[in-house]
C-alpha atoms as a PDB file:
ATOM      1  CA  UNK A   1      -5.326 142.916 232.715  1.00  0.00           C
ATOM      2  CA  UNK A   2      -7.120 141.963 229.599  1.00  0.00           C
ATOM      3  CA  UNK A   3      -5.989 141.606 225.848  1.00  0.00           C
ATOM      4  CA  UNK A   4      -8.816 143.419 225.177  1.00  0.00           C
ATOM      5  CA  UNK A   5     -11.581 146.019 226.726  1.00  0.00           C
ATOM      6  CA  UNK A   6     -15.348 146.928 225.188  1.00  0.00           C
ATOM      7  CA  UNK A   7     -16.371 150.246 225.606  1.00  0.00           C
ATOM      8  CA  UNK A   8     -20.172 151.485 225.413  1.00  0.00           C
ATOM      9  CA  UNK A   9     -20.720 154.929 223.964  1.00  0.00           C
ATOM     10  CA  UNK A  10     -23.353 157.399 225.196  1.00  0.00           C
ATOM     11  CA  UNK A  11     -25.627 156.579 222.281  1.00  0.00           C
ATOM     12  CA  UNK A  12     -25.328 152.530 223.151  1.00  0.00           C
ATOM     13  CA  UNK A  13     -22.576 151.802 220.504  1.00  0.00           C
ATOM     14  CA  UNK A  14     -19.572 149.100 222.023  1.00  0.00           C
ATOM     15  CA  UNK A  15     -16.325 149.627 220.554  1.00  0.00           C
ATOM     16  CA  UNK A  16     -13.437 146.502 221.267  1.00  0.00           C
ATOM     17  CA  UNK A  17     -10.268 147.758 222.161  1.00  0.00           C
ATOM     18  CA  UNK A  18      -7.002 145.851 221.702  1.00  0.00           C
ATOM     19  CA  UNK A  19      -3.804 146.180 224.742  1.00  0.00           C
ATOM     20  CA  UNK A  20      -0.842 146.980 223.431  1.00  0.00           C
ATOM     21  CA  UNK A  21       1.306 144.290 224.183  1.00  0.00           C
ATOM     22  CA  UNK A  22       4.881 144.525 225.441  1.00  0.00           C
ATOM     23  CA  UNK A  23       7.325 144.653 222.274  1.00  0.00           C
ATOM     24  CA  UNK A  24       4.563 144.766 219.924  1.00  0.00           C
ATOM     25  CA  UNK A  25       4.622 148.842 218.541  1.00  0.00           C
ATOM     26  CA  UNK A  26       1.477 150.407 217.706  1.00  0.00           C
ATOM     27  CA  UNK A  27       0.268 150.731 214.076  1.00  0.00           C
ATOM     28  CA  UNK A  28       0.991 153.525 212.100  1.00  0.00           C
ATOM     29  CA  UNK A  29      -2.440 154.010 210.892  1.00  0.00           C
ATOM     30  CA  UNK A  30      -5.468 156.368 212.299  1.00  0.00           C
ATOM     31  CA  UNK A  31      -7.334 155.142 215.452  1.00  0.00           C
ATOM     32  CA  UNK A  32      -8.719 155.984 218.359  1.00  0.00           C
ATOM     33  CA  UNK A  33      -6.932 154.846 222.054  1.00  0.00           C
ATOM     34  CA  UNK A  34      -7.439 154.323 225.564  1.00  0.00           C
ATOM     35  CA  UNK A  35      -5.274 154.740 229.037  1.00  0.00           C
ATOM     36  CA  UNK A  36      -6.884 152.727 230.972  1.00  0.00           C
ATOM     37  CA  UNK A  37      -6.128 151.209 235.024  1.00  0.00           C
ATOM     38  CA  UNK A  38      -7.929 148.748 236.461  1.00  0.00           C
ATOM     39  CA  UNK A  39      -9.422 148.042 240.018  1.00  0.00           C
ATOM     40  CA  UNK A  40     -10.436 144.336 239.983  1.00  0.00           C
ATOM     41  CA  UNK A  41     -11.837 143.564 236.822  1.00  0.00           C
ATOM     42  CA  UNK A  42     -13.357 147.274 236.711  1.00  0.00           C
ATOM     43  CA  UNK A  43     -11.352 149.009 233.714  1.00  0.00           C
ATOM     44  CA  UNK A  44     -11.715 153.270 234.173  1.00  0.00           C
ATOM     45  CA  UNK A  45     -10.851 154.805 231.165  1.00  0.00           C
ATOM     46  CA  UNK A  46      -7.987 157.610 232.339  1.00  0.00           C
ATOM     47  CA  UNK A  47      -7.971 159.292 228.413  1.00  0.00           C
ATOM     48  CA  UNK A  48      -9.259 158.783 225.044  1.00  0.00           C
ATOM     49  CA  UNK A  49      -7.591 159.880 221.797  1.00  0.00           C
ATOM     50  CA  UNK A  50      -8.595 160.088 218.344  1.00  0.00           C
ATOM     51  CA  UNK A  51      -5.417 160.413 216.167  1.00  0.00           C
ATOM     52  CA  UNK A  52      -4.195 160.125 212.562  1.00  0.00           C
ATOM     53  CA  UNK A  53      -1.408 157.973 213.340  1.00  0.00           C
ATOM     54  CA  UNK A  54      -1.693 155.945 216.735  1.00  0.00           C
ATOM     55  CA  UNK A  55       2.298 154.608 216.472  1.00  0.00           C
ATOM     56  CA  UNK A  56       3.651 158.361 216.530  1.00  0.00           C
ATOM     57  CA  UNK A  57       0.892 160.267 218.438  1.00  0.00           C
ATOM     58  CA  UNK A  58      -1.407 157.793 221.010  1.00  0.00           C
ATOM     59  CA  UNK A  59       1.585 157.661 223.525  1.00  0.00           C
ATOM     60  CA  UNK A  60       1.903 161.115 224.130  1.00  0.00           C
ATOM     61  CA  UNK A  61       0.627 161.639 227.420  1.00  0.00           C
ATOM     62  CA  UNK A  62       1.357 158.346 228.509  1.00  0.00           C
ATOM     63  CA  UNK A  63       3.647 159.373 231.300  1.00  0.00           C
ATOM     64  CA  UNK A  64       1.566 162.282 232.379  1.00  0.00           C
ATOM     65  CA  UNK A  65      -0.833 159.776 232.561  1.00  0.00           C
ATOM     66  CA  UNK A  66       1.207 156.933 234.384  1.00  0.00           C
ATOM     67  CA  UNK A  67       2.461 159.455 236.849  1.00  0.00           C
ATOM     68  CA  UNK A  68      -0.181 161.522 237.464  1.00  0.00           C
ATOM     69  CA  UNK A  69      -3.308 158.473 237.374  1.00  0.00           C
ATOM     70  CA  UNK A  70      -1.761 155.512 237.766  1.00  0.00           C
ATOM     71  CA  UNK A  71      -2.658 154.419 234.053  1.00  0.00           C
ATOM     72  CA  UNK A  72      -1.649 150.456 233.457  1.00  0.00           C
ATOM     73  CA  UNK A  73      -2.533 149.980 230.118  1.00  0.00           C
ATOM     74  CA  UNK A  74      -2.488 151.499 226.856  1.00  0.00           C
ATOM     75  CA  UNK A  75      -5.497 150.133 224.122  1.00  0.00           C
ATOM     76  CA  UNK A  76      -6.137 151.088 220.209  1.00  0.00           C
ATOM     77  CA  UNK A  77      -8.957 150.615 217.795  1.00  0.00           C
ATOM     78  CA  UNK A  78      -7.650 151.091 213.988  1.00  0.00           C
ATOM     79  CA  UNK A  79     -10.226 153.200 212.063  1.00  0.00           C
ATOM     80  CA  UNK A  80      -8.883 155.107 208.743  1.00  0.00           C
ATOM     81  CA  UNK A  81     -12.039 157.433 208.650  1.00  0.00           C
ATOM     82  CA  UNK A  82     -11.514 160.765 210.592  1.00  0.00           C
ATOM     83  CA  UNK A  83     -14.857 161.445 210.793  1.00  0.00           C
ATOM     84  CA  UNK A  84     -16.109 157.863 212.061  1.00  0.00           C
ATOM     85  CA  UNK A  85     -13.198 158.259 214.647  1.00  0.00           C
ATOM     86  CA  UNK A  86     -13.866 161.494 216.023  1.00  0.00           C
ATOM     87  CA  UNK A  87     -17.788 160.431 215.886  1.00  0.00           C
ATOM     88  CA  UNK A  88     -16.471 156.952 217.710  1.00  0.00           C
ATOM     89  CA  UNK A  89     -14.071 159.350 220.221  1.00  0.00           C
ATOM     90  CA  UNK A  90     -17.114 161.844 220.745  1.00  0.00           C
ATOM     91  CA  UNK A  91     -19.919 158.599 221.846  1.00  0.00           C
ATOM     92  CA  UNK A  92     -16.505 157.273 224.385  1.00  0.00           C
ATOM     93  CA  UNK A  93     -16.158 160.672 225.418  1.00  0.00           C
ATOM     94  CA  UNK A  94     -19.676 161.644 226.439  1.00  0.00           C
ATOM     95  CA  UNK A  95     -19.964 158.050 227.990  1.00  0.00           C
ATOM     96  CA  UNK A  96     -17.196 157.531 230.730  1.00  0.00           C
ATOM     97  CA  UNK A  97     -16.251 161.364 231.064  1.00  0.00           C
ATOM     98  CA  UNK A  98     -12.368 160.121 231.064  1.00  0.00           C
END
């Protein structure tokens, strides 16, 4: 498990990720998140979100995801533009096909 994950988009952008850490809540600002698990040191990325306010909305699916895929860790990227966060969610997207 890592504090943090880097993610390369389809068009060759990386984008650091930060794990929510136990006890610490999410921010309440826009941002795009990850569920991720991890096999080794190989993190799959489960589901990304782009949402306007990660503390109410980027948990969800989280135990869909949990149950259903196993997902062991949840990771956000603040970013107050819409646009450069659905652009951002778009490149993860097209990239690891979560």
């Amino acid at each position: 498990m890592r504090d943090y994950v880097d993610v390369t988009g389809a068009c060759g952008a990386t984008y650091r990720f930060m794990r929510l850490k136990e006890g610490r809540p999410l921010s309440p600002m826009g941002g795009n998140f990850l569920y991720c698990r991890f096999t080794g040191d190989n993190c799959e990325v489960i589901y990304a979100g782009e949402v306007q306010n990660l503390l109410k909305d980027a948990r969800e699916r989280w135990n869909e995801a949990s149950q259903r895929y196993q997902v062991s860790d949840l990771y956000s990227r603040l970013n107050i533009s819409e646009r450069v966060r659905q652009l951002e969610h778009a490149d993860i997207v097209d990239a690891t096909h979560p």
